[in-house]
N, C-alpha and C. Protein backbone atom coordinates (compact mmCIF):
# COMPACT_ATOMS: atom_id res chain seq x y z
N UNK A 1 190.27 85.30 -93.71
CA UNK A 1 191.25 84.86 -92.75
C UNK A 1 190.98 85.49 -91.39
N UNK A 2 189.84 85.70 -91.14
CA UNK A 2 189.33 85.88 -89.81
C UNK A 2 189.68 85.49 -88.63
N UNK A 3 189.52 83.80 -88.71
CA UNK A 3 190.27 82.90 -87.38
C UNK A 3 191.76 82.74 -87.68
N UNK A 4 192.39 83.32 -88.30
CA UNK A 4 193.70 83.27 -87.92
C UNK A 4 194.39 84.31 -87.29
N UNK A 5 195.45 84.33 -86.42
CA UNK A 5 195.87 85.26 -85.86
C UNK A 5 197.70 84.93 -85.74
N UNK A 6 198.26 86.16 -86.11
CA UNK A 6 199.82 85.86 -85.74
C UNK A 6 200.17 85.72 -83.96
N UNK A 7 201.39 84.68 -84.45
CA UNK A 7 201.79 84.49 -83.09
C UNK A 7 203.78 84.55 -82.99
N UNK A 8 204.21 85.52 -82.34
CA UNK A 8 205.54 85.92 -82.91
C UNK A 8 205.88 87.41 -83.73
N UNK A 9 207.07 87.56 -83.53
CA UNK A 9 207.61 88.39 -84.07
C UNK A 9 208.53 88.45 -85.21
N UNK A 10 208.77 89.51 -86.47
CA UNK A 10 209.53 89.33 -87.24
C UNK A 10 208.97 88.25 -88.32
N UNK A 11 210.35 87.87 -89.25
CA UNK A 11 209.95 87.50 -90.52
C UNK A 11 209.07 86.18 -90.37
N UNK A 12 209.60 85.27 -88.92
CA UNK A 12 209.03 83.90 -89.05
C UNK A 12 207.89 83.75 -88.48
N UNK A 13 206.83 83.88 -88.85
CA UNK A 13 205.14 84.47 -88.22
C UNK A 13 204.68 82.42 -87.78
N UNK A 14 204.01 82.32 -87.03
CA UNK A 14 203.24 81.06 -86.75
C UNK A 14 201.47 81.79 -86.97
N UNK A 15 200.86 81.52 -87.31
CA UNK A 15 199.11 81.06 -87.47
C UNK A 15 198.73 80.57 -86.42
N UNK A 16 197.93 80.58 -85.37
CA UNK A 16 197.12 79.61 -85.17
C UNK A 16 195.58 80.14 -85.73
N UNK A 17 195.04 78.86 -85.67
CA UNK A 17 193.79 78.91 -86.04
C UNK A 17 192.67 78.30 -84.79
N UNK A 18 191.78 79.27 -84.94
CA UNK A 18 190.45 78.75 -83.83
C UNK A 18 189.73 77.98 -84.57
N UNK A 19 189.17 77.16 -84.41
CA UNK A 19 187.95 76.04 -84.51
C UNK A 19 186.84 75.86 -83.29
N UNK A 20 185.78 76.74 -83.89
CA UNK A 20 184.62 75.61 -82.74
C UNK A 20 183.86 74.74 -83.28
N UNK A 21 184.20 74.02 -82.45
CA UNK A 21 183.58 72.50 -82.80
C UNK A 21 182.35 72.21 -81.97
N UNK A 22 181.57 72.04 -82.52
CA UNK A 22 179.70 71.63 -81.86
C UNK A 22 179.09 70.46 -82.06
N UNK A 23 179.29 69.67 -80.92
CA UNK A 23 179.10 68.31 -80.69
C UNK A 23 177.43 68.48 -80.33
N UNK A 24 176.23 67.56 -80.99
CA UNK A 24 175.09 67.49 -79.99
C UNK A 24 174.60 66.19 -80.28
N UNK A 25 174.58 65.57 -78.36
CA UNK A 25 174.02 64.35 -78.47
C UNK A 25 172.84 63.93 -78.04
N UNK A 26 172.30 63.11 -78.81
CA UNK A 26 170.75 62.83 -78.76
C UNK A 26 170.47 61.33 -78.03
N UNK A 27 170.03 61.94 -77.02
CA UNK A 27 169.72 60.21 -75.91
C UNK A 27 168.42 59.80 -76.37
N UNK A 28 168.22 58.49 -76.35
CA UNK A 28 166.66 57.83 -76.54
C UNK A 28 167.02 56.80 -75.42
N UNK A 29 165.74 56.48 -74.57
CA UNK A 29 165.36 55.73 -73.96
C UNK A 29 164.26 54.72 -74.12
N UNK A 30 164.48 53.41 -74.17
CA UNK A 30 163.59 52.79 -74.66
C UNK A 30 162.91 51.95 -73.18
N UNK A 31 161.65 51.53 -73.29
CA UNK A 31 160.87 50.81 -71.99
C UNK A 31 160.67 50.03 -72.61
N UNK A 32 160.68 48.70 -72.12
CA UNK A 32 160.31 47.70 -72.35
C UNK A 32 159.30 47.26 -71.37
N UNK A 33 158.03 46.70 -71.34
CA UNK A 33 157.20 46.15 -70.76
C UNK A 33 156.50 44.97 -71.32
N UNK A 34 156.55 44.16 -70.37
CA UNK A 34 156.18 42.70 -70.89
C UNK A 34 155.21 42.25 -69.76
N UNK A 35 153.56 41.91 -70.67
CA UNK A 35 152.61 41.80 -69.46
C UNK A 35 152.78 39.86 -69.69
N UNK A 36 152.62 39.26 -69.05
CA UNK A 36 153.02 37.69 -69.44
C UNK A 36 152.43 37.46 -68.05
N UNK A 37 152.55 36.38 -67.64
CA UNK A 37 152.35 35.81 -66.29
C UNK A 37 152.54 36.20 -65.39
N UNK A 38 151.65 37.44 -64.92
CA UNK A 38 151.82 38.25 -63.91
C UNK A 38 151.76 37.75 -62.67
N UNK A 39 150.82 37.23 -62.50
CA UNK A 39 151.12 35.98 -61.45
C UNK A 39 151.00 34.87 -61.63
N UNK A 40 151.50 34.32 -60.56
CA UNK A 40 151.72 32.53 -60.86
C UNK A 40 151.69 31.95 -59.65
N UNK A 41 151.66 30.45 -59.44
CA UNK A 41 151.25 29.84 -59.04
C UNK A 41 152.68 29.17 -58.33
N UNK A 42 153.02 29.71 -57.05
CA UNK A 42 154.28 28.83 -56.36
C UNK A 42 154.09 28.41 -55.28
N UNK A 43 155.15 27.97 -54.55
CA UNK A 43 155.06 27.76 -53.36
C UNK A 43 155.65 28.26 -52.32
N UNK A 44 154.90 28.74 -51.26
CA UNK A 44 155.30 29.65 -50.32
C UNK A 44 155.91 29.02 -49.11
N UNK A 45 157.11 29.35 -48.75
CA UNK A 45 157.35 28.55 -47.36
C UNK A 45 156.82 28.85 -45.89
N UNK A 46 156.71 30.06 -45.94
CA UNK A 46 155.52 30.30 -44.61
C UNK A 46 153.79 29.84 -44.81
N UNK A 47 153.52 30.20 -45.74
CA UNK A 47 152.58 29.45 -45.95
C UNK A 47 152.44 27.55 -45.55
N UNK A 48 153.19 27.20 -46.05
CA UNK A 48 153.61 25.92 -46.42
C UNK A 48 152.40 24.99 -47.95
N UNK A 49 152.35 26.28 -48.25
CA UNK A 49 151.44 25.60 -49.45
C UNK A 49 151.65 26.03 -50.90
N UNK A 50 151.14 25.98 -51.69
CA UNK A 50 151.37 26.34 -53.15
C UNK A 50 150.11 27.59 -53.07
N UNK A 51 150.72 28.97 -53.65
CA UNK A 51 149.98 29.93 -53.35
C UNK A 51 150.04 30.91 -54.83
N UNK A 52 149.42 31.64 -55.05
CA UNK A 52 149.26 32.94 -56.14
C UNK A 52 150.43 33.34 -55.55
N UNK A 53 151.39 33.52 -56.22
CA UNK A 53 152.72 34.71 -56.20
C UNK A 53 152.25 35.53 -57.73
N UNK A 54 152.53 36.96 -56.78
CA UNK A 54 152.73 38.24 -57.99
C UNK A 54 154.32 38.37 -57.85
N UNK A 55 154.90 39.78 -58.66
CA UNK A 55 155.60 40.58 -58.60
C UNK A 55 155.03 41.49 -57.82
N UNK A 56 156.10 42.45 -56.94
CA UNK A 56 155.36 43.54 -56.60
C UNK A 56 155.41 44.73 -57.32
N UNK A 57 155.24 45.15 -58.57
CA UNK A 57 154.49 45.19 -59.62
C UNK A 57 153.35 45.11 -59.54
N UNK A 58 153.24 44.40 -59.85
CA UNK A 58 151.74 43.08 -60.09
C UNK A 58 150.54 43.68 -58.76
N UNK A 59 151.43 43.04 -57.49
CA UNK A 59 150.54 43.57 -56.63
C UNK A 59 150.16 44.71 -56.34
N UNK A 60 151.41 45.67 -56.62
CA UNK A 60 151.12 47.12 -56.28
C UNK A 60 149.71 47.41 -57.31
N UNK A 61 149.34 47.28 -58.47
CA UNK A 61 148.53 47.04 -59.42
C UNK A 61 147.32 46.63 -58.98
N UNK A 62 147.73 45.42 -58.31
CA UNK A 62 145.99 44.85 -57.81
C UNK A 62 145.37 45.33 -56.78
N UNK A 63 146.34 46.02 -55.47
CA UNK A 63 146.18 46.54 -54.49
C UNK A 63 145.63 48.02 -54.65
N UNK A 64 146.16 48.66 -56.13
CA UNK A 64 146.18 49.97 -56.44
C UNK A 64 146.97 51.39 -55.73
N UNK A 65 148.11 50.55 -55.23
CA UNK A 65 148.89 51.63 -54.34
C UNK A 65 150.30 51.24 -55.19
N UNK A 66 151.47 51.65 -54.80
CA UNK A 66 152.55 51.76 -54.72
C UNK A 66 153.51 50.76 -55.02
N UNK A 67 154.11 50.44 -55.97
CA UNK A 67 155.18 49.43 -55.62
C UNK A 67 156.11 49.60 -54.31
N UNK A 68 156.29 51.07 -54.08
CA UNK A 68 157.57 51.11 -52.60
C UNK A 68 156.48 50.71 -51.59
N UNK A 69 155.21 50.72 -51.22
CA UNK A 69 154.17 50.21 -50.44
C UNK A 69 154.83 48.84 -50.16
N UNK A 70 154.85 48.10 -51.66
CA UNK A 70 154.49 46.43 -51.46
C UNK A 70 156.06 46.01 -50.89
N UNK A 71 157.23 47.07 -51.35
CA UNK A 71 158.50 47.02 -50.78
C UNK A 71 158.97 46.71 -49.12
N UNK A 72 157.91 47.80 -48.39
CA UNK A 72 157.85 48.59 -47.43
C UNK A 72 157.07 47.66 -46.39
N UNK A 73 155.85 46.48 -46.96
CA UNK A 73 155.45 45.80 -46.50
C UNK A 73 156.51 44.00 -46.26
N UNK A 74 157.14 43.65 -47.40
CA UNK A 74 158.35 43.03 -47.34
C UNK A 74 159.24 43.40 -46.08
N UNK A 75 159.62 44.58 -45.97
CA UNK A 75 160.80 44.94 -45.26
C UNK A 75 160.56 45.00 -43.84
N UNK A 76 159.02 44.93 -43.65
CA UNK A 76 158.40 45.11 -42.34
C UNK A 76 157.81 43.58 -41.69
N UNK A 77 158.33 42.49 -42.58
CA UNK A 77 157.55 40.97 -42.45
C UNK A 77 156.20 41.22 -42.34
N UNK A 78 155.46 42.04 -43.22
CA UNK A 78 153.90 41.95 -43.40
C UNK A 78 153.50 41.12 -44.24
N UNK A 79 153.78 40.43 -44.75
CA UNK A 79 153.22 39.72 -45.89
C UNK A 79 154.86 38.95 -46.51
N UNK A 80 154.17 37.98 -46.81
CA UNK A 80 154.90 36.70 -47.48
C UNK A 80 156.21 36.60 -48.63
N UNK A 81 157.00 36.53 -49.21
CA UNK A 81 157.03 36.60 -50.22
C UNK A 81 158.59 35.49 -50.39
N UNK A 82 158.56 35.48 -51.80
CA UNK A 82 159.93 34.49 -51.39
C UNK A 82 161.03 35.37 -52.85
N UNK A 83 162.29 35.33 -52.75
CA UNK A 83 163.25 35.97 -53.55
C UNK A 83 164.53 35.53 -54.63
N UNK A 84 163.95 34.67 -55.30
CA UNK A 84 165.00 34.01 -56.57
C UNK A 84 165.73 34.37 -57.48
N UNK A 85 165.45 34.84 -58.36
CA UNK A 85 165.68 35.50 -60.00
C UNK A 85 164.80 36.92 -59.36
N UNK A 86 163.57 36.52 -59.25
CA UNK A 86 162.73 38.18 -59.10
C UNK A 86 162.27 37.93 -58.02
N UNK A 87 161.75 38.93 -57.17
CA UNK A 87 160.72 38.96 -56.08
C UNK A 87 159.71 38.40 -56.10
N UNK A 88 158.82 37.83 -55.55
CA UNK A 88 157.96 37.32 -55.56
C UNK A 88 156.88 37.74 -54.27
N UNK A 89 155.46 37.95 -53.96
CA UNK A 89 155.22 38.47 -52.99
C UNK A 89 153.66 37.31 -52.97
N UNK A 90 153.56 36.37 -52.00
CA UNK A 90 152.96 35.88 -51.96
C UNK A 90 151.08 36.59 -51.53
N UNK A 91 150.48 36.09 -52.78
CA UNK A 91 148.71 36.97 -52.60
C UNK A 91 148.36 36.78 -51.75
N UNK A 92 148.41 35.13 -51.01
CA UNK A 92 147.49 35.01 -49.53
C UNK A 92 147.81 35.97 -48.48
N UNK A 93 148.61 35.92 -48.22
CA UNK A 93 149.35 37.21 -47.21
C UNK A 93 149.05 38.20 -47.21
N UNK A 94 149.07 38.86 -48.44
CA UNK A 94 148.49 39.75 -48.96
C UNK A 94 146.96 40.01 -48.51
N UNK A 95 146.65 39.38 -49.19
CA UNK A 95 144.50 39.34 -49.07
C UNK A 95 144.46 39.30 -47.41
N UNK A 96 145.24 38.71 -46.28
CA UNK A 96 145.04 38.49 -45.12
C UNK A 96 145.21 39.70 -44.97
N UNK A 97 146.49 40.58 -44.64
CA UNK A 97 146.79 41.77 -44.40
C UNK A 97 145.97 42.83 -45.05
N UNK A 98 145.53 42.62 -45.94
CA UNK A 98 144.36 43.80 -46.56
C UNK A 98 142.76 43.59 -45.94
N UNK A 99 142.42 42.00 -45.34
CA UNK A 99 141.45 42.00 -44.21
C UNK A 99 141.47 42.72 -43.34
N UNK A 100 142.39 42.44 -43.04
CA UNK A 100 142.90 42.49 -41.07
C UNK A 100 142.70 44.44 -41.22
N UNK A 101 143.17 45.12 -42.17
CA UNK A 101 143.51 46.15 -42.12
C UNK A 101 141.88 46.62 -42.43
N UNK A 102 141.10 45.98 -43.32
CA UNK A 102 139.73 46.92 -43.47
C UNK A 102 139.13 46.37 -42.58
N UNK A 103 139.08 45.38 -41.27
CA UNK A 103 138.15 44.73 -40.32
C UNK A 103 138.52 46.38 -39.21
């Protein structure tokens, strides 16, 4: 009777009792990656033609830099891209701006 302890005086004593209680929770994180049609074949409106669209994903990948790169190039009107369900970052644009930059 260790964890108990009186509380009060005289004949009518109260108990309480301590309890520790040790909760431990175990997180899992799962990734999902799905390689499928990395790029595809849409149509670009600056362009005005039907062009290779990646993800920028995809491009950051082919380019070998950064997805916040291919972000950063979006946000700066460097290159093409159009925005539906997912991003889309049009390749021609791309391949131009990666000329222009090694000429």
């Amino acid at each position: 009777m260790d964890n108990l302890k009186p509380i009060g005086q005289g004949q009518a004593r109260k108990f309480l009792v301590k309890q520790r209680i040790e909760i431990t929770l175990e997180m899992r994180e799962t990734v999902v990656m799905r390689y499928g049609d990395l790029i595809l074949s849409a149509f670009c409106p600056h362009c005005q033609l039907d062009v290779a669209m990646a993800t920028p994903l995809s491009a950051a990948s082919l380019l070998r830099t950064g997805e916040r790169d291919i972000f950063r190039m979006i946000e700066s009107n460097s290159i093409h891209y159009v925005e539906n369900e997912l991003v889309l970052v049009c390749m021609r644009s791309l391949d131009a701006l990666r000329n222009a930059v090694s000429q």
